[in-house]
C-alpha atoms as a PDB file:
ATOM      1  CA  UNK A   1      64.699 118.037 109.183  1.00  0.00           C
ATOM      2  CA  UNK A   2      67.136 120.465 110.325  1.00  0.00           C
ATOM      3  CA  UNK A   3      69.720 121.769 108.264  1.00  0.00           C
ATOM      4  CA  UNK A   4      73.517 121.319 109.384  1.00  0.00           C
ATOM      5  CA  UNK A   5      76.442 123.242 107.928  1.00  0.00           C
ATOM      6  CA  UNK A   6      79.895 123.099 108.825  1.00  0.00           C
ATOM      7  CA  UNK A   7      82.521 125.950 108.710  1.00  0.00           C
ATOM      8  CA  UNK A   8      86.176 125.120 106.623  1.00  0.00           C
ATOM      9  CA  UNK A   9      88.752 124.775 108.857  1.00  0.00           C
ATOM     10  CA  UNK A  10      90.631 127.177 106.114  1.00  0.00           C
ATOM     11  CA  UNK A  11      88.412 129.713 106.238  1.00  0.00           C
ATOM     12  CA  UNK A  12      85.419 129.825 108.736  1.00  0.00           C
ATOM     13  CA  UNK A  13      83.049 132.410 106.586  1.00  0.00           C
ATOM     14  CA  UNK A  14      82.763 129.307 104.211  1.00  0.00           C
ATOM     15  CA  UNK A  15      80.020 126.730 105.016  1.00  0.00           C
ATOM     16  CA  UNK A  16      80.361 123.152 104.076  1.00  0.00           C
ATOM     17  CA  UNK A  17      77.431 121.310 103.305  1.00  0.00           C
ATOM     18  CA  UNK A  18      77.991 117.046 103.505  1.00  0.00           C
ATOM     19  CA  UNK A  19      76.417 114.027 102.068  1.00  0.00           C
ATOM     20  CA  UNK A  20      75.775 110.895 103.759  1.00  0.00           C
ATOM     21  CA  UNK A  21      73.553 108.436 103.728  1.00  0.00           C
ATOM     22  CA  UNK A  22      72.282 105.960 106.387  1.00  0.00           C
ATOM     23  CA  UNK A  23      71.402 102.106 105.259  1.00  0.00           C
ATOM     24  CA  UNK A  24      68.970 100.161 107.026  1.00  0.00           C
ATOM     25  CA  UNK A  25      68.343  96.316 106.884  1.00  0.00           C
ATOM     26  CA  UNK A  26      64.763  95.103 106.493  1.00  0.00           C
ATOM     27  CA  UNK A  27      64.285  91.527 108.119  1.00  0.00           C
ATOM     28  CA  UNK A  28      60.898  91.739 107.266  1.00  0.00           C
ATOM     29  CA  UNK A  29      59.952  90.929 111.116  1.00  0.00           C
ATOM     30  CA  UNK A  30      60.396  94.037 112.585  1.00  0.00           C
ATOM     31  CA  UNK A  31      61.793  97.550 111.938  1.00  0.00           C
ATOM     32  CA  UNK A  32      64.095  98.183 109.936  1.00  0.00           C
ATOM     33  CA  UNK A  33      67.852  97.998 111.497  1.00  0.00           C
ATOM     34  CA  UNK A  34      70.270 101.171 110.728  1.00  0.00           C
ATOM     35  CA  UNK A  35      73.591  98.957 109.765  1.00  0.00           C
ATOM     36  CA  UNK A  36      75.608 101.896 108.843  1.00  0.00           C
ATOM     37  CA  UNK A  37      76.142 105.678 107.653  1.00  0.00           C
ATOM     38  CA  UNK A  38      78.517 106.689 104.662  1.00  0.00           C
ATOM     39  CA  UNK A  39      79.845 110.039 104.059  1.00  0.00           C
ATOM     40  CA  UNK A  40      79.859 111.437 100.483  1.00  0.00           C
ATOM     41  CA  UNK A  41      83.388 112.150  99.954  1.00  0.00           C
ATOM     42  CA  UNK A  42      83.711 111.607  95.967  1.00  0.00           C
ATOM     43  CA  UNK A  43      84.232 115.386  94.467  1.00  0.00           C
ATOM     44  CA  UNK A  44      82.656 114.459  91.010  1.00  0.00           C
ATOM     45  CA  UNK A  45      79.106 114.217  91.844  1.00  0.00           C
ATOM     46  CA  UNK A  46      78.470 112.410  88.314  1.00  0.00           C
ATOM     47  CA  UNK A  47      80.386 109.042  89.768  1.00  0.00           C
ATOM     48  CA  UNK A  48      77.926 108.842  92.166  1.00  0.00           C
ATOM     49  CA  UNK A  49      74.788 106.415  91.654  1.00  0.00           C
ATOM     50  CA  UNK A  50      72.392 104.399  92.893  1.00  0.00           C
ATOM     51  CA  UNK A  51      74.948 101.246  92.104  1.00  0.00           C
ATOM     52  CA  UNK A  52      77.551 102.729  94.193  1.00  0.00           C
ATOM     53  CA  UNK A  53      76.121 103.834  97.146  1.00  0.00           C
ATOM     54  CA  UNK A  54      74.488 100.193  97.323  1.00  0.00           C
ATOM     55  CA  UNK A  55      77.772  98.457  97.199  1.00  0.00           C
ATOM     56  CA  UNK A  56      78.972 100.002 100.074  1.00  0.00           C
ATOM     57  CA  UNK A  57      75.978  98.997 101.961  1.00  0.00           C
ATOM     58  CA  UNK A  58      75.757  95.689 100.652  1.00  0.00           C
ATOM     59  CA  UNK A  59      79.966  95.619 101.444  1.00  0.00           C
ATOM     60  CA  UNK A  60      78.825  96.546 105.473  1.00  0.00           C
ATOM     61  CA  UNK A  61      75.537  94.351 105.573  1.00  0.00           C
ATOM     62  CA  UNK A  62      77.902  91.331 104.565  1.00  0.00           C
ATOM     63  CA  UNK A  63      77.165  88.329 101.750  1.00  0.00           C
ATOM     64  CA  UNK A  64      74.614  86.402 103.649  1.00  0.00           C
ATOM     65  CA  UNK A  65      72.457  89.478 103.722  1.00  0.00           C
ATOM     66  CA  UNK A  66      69.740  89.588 100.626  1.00  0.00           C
ATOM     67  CA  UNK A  67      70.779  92.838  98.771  1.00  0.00           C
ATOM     68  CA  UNK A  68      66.844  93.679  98.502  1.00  0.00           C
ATOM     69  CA  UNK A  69      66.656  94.118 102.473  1.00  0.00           C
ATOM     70  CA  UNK A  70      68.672  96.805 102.187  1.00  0.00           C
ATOM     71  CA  UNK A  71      68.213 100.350 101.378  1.00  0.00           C
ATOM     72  CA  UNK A  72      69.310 104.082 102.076  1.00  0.00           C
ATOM     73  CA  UNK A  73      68.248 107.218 103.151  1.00  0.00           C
ATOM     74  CA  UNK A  74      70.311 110.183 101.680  1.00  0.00           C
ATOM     75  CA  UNK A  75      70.537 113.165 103.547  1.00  0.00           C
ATOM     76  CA  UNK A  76      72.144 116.351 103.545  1.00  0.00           C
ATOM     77  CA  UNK A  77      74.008 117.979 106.426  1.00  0.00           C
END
């Protein structure tokens, strides 16, 4: 996969490099379905886990949704 960057609106020598992932919901009964993407914005990459990237996804998928159809791909930009 091809490597994005972005330049800082501040100053445009600087590259940014972003975070997001994309959650998918597995029926079971066909492919699975992309339900969302979610940028990284937290600063302190130690608050980020596994826990709290799923409760997003789970928060978009909605409560009728089993929380073991869903799952991520993280990818960097």
């Amino acid at each position: 996969m091809e490597k994005h960057h972005f330049q800082s609106k501040k100053n445009p020598e600087k590259r940014l490099n972003m975070t997001t992932y994309s959650f998918y919901l597995d029926d079971g009964r066909e492919d699975a379905c992309p339900i969302g993407i979610l940028p990284e914005r937290r600063k302190d990459r130690r608050r980020v886990t596994r826990k709290s990237i799923m409760k997003w996804g789970k928060l978009v998928a909605g409560s009728y949704v089993d929380p073991n159809s869903i799952h991520f791909i993280q990818m960097e930009l």
